[in-house]
Each structure stands twice: as structure tokens, then as C-alpha cells.
Protein backbone atom coordinates (compact mmCIF):
# COMPACT_ATOMS: atom_id res chain seq x y z
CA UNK A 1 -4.02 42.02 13.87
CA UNK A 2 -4.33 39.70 16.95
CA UNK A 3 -2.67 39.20 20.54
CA UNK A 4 -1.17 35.36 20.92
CA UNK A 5 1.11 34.33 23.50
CA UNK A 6 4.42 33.98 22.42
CA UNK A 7 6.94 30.79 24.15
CA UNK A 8 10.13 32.27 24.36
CA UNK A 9 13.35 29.67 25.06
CA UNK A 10 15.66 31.26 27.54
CA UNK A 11 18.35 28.87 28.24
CA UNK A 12 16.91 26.41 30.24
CA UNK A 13 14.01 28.77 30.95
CA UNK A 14 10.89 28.77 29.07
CA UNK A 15 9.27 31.98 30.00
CA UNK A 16 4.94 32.90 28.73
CA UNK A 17 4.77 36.25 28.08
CA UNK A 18 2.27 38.63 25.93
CA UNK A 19 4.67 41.32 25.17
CA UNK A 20 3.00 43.75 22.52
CA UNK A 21 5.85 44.10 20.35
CA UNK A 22 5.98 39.99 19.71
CA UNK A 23 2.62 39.29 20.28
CA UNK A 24 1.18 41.55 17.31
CA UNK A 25 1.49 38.83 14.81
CA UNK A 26 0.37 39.89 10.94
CA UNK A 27 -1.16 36.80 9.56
CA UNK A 28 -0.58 36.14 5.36
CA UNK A 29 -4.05 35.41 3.31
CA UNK A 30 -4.00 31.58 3.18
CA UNK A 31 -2.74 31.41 6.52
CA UNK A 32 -5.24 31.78 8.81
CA UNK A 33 -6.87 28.42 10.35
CA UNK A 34 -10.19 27.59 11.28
CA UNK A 35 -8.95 24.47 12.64
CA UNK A 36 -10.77 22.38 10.50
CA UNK A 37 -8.79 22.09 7.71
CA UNK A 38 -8.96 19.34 5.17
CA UNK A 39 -7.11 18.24 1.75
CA UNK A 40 -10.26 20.14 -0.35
CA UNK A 41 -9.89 23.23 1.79
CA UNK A 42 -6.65 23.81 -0.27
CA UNK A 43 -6.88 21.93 -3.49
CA UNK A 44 -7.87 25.23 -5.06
CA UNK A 45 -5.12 27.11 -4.21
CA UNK A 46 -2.80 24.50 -6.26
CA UNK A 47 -2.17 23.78 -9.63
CA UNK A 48 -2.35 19.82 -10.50
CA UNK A 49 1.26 20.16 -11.98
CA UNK A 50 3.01 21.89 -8.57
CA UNK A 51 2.45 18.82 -6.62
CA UNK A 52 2.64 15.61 -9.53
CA UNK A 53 5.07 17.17 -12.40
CA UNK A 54 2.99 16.71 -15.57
CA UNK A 55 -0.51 16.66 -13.46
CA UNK A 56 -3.18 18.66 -15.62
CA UNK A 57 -5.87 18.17 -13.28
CA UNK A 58 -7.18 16.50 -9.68
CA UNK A 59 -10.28 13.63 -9.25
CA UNK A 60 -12.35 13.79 -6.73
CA UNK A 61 -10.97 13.11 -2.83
CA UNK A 62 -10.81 9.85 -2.29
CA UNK A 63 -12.06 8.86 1.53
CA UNK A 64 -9.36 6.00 2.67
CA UNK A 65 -6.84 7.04 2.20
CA UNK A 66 -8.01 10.57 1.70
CA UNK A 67 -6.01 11.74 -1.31
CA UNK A 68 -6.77 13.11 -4.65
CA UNK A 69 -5.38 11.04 -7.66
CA UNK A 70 -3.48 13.14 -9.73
CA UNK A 71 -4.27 12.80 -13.95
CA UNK A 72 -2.14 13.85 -16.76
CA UNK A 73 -5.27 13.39 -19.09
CA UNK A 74 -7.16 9.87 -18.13
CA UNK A 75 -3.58 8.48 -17.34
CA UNK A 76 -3.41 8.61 -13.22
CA UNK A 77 0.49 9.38 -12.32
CA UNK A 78 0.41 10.29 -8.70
CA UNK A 79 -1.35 11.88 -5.65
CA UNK A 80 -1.76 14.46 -3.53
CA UNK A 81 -2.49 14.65 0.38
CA UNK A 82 -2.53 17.01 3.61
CA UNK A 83 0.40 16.33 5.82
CA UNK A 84 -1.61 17.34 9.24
CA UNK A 85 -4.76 14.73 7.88
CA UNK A 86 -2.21 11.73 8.19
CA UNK A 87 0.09 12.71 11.51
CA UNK A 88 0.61 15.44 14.16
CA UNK A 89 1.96 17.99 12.40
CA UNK A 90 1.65 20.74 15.61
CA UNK A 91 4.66 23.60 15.37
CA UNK A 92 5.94 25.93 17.60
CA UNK A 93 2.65 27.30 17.84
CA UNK A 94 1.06 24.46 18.75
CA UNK A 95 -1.19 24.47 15.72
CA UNK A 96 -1.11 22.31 12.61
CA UNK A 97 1.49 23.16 9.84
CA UNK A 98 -0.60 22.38 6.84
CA UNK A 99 1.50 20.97 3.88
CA UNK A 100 0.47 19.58 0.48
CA UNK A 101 2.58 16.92 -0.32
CA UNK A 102 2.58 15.37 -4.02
CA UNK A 103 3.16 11.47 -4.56
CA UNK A 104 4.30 9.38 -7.73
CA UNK A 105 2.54 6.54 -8.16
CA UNK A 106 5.69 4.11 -6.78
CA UNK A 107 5.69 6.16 -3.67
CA UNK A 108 8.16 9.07 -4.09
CA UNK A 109 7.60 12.43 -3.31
CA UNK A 110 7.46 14.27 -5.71
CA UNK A 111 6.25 17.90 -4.89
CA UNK A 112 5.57 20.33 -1.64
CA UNK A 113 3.91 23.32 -0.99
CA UNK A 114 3.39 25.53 2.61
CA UNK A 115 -0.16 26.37 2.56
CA UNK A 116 -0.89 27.23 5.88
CA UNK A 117 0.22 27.80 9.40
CA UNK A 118 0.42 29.94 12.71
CA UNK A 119 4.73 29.86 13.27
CA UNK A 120 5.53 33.09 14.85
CA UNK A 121 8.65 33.16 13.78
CA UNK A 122 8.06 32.69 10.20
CA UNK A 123 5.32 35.34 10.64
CA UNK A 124 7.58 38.08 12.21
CA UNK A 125 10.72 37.11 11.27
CA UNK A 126 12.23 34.62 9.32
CA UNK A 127 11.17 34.39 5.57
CA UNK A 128 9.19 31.88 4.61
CA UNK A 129 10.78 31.46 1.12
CA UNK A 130 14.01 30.15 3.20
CA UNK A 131 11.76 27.31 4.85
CA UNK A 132 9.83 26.43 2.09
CA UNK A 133 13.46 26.11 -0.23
CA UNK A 134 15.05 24.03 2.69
CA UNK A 135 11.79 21.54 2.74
CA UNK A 136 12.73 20.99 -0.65
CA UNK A 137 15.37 18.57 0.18
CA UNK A 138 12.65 15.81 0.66
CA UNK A 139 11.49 16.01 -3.02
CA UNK A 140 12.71 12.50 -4.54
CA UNK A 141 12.79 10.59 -1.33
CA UNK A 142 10.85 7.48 -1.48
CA UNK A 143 9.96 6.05 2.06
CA UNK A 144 8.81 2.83 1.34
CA UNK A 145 12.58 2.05 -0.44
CA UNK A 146 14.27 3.79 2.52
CA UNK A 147 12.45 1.75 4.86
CA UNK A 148 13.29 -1.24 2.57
CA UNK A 149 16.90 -0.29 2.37
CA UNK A 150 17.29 1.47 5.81
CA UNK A 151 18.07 4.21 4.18
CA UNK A 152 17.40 7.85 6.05
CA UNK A 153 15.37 10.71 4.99
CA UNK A 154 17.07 13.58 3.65
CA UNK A 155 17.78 15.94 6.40
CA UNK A 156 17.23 19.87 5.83
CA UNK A 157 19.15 22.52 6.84
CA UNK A 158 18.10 24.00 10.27
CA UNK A 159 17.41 27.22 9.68
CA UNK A 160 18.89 29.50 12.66
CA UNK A 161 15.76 30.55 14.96
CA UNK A 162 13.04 28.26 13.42
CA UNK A 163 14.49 25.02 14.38
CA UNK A 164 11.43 23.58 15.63
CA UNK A 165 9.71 24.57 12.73
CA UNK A 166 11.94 23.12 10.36
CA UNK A 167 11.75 19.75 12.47
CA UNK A 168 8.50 19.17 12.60
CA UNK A 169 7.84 20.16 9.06
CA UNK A 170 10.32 17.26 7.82
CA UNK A 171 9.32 14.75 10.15
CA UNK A 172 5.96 15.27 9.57
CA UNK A 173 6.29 15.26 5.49
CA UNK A 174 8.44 11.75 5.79
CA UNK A 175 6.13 9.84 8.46
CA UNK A 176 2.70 11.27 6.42
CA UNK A 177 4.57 9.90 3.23
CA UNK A 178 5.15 6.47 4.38
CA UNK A 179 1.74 6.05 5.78
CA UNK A 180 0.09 7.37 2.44
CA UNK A 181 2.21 5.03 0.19
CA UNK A 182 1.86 2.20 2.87
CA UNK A 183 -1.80 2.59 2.12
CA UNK A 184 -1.89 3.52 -1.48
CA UNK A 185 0.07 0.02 -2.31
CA UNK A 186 -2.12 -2.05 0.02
CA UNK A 187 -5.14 -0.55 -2.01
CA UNK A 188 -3.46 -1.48 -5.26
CA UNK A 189 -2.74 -5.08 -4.20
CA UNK A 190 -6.10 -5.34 -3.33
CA UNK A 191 -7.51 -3.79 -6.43
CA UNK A 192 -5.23 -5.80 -8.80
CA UNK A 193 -6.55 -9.10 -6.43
CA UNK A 194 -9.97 -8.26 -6.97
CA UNK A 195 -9.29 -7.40 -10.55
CA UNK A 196 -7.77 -11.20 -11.41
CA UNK A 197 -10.02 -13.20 -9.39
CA UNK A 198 -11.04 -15.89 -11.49
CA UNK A 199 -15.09 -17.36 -11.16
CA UNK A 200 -16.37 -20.31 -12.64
CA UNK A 201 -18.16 -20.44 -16.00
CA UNK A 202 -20.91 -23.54 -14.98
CA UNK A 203 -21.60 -23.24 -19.61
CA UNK A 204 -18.07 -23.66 -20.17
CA UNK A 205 -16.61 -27.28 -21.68
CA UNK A 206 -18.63 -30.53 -23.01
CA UNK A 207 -18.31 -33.66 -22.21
CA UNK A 208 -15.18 -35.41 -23.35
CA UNK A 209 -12.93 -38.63 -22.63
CA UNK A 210 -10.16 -38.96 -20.01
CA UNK A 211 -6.75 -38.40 -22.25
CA UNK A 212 -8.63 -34.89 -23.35
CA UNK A 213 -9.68 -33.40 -19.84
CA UNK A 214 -5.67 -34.44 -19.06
CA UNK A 215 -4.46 -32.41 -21.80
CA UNK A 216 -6.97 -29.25 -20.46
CA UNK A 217 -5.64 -29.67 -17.10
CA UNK A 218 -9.21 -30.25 -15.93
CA UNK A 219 -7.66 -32.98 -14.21
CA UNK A 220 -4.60 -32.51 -12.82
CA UNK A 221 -1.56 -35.34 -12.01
CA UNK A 222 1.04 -35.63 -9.87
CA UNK A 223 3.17 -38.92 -10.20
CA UNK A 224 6.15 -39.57 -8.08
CA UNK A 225 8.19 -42.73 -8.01
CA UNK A 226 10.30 -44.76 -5.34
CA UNK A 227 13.44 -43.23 -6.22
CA UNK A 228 12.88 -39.50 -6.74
CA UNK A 229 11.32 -39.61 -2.73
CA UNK A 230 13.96 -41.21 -1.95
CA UNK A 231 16.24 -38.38 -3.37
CA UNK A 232 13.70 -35.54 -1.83
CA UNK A 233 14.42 -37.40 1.77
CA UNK A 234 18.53 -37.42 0.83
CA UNK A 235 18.68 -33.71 0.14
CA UNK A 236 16.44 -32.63 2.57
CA UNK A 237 18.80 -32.31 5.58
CA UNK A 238 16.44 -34.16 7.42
CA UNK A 239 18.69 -36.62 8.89
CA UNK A 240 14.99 -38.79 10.45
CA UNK A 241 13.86 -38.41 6.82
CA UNK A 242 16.69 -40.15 4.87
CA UNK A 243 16.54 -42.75 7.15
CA UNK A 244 13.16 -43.43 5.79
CA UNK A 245 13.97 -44.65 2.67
CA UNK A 246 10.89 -46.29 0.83
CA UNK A 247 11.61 -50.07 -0.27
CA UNK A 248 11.15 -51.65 -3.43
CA UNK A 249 12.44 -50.38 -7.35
CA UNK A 250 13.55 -46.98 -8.20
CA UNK A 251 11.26 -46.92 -10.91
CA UNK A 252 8.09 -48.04 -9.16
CA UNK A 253 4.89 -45.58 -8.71
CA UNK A 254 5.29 -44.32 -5.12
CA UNK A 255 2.15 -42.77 -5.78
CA UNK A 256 -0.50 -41.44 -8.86
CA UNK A 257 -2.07 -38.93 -7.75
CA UNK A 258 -5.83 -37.20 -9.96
CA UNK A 259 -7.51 -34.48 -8.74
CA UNK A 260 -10.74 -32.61 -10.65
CA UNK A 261 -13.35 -29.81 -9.60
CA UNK A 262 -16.30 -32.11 -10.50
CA UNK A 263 -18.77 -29.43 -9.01
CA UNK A 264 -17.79 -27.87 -12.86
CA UNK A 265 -20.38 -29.35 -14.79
CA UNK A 266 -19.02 -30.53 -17.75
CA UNK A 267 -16.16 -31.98 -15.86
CA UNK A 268 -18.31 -33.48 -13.70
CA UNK A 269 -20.23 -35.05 -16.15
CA UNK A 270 -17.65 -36.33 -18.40
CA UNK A 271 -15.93 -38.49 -15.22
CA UNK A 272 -19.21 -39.32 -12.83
CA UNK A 273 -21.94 -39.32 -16.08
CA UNK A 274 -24.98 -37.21 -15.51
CA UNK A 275 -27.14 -39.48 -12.91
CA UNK A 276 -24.28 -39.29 -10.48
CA UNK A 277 -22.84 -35.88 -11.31
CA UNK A 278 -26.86 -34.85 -10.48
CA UNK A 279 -26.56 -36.86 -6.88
CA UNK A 280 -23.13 -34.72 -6.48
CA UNK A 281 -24.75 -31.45 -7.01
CA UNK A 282 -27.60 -32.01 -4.52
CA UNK A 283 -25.48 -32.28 -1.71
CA UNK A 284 -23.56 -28.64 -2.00
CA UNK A 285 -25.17 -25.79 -0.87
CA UNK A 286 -24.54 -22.85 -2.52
CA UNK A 287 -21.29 -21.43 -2.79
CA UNK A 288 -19.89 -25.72 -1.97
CA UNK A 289 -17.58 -27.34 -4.39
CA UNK A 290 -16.66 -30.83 -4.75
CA UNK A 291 -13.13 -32.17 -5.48
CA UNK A 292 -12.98 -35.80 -6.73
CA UNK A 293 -9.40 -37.29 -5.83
CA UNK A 294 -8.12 -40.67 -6.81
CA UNK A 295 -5.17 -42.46 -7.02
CA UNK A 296 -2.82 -45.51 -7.12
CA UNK A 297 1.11 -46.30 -5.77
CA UNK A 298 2.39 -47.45 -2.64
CA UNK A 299 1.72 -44.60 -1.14
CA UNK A 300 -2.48 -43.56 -0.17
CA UNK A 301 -3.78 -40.60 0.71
């Protein structure tokens, strides 16, 4: 049992007072705060399947973003995150309302759970059952599509007495969500970019003629004659551009365009030969590549 001050709405008057009978404010196990609260303070108090349906069991917190995945067996299908870690998620109270807020892996939410706060209203009057059913409503929302789409979050029922409460616990679980999944699928892009960058193999190839390094693509072509630019310019709806029309036949090379990566040895050495594909390589410094570009046409780059 502790004294608080309790904010009483009036009207237009907000009146402070400490009156016993509304001050005395039994606090639930789990609900007390040290004010230092953090996703692992209340891992433990959850199973893996409340917050990701089909979850058997949490990894370890990640730092940025500061979620833990969620596994069904080595397969990850979701996470989990604090609500007050992400945004301001103060209450009536003017202390954190600590939620636990499961996400599927495109972004959805996908499970909630209350797991600590300092309401006084919820405390001494209203049940908390009735809050925690109405906060419900935001299980299946995706933010990133209703940002896409412009499509609103779900709004809850105000339940008569704890408006406030009810507010800030909504807005708090849809701006926390978007910022999560914001940063979850930046993570991913970056992961799956690191994941398919591509390095060169200096062993890979031999030496070979011209028509086979075509057929690789170790040199690549681009050929483009008098009359297709001609049609490019037309179609453009450039109106100074198809007044450039380039003279001469149709047919004619405009231009014939190579390029290779000749800093790859064994292209390199099959179109320089070894004495000058060795002068090449002695003028990059590490980490330098050359590009060997040639062509023919009417056209010169």
C-alpha cells in the first residue's frame, strides 16, 4: 500500500488532490515499476506462443532494433518487442504502460499482452480484463500496408472512465509497430544485400578467343543502328530530340559498343596477353579495377 497523487478531471477543472480513499492504490504482482524496464525484464513472464501463434521459444535480444526473434523450432516466424522501448507510452499516471507486442515476420501484429503499469483507474476501478479485450482490436493490423494503403488503425472501444488509458495504449501499440517493422525490413534488405553480393574469383576462367568470352558475357555488346535511334528520338516526346535525326542508312552501325573487366585475370589476359595485362595490374591499387571499352559506328564515346 502506497499514497500517489491522484489528477482528477472536473469539467474544465483539473484539481491535485491526495484524498486517502483514492490515493490508497493496491498494486498487482507484475505491476510494480522500477522505471527501468526493458524487453528481458518481461520475457519470462510470457510464453513464446502468446505473442507469435506457433512460437515454441525466444533467441536472444537483439540490440537494434531491440527485439527477440520468435522460433517455431530453427524456423524464425516473428518477433517480439516492448511498446514503451520504441515510443512514449506515459498514461494517466504519467508512467510507462508496458506492453509486449508480438510481430509476424511481414509486419503484422500478431499478439498483445499488459504486463505492467501504474493506471489508477485500472488499479481501483475498472477491470483490467475489459482493457486488455478492447486492445485486442489491433491484433491483425499491419502498419506498414496501412501506411501503404492509407488505411487507419483499428480503433478500440473507449472504455467509459479510462479513456486516456485506452488512447495511449493504442496509439502507442500502432506507432511502436510501424517503427519496429520499419526497422525489421530495412535490416532484412540489408541482410539479403549483404547475403548476394557477388566478389571476384581472380582463379576463375582461362584464356580463350574473342567469339567464346562473347558467348560468357565476359564481354559485353551493345549495338545500335541509325534507324532504331532514330525511332528512340520519335517516341521519346522530346520534340528537340526528334529533330535530331541521325543521317545516313537505317541499317548502318550508329554505334558498337565492348566493354570487359580486364582487372579479371583471365579476361584480361585472353584480350591484352600477359605482358600488357601485367603493365595493367601495376597501376591499380588495391581494391582498383580496370574496364577496357572499345568500339566502332558513327557515334564515339
Amino acid at each position: 500500500m502506497h499514497i500517489k497523487g491522484v489528477l482528477i478531471v472536473c469539467g474544465k477543472r483539473l484539481v491535485l488532490t491526495a484524498l486517502a480513499l483514492a490515493a490508497l492504490m493496491w498494486v498487482a504482482p507484475g505491476n510494480t515499476q522500477s522505471g527501468a524496464e526493458t524487453l528481458e525484464t518481461f520475457l519470462a513472464s510470457v510464453r513464446p506462443a502468446e505473442m507469435v501463434p506457433g512460437a515454441d521459444r525466444f533467441g536472444p535480444v537483439r540490440e537494434s532494433p531491440a527485439v527477440a526473434p520468435a522460433y517455431r523450432g530453427d524456423e524464425l516466424i516473428g518477433h517480439v518487442y516492448l511498446n514503451s522501448q520504441f515510443v512514449d507510452a506515459s498514461g494517466y499516471s504519467s508512467k510507462p504502460i508496458h506492453i509486449l507486442v508480438g510481430l509476424d515476420l511481414k509486419g503484422a501484429i500478431v499478439g498483445l499482452k499488459l504486463v505492467a503499469h501504474s493506471e489508477p483507474i485500472v488499479l481501483i476501478g475498472i477491470p483490467e480484463q475489459k482493457i486488455i479485450t478492447d486492445l485486442q482490436s489491433f491484433v491483425g493490423y499491419n502498419p506498414l500496408k496501412g501506411v501503404q494503403s492509407n488505411q487507419p488503425p483499428p480503433q478500440p472501444d473507449i472504455v467509459s472512465g479510462a479513456t486516456v488509458t485506452v488512447l495511449v495504449m493504442g496509439e502507442s501499440v500502432v506507432r511502436s509497430a510501424l517503427r519496429v517493422a520499419r526497422a525489421l525490413q530495412t535490416d532484412a534488405a540489408q541482410q539479403d544485400q549483404v547475403q548476394t553480393m557477388r566478389v571476384l574469383d581472380p582463379e576463375a576462367g582461362r584464356i580463350v578467343d574473342w567469339k567464346t568470352l562473347l558467348e560468357q558475357g565476359a564481354v559485353r555488346n551493345l549495338r545500335l543502328t541509325v534507324g532504331e535511334v532514330n525511332k528512340a528520338f520519335e517516341e521519346s516526346g522530346v520534340e528537340a530530340a526528334a529533330k535530331r535525326r541521325q543521317h545516313g542508312r537505317e541499317d548502318a552501325t550508329f554505334i558498337d559498343l565492348y566493354a570487359a573487366l580486364v582487372s579479371q585475370p583471365s579476361i584480361g589476359r585472353s584480350l591484352l596477353g600477359e605482358a600488357e595485362f601485367q603493365s595493367v595490374s601495376r597501376m591499380l591499387q588495391p581494391g582498383q579495377h580496370a574496364i577496357l571499352v572499345a568500339g566502332e559506328g558513327l557515334y564515339s564515346f
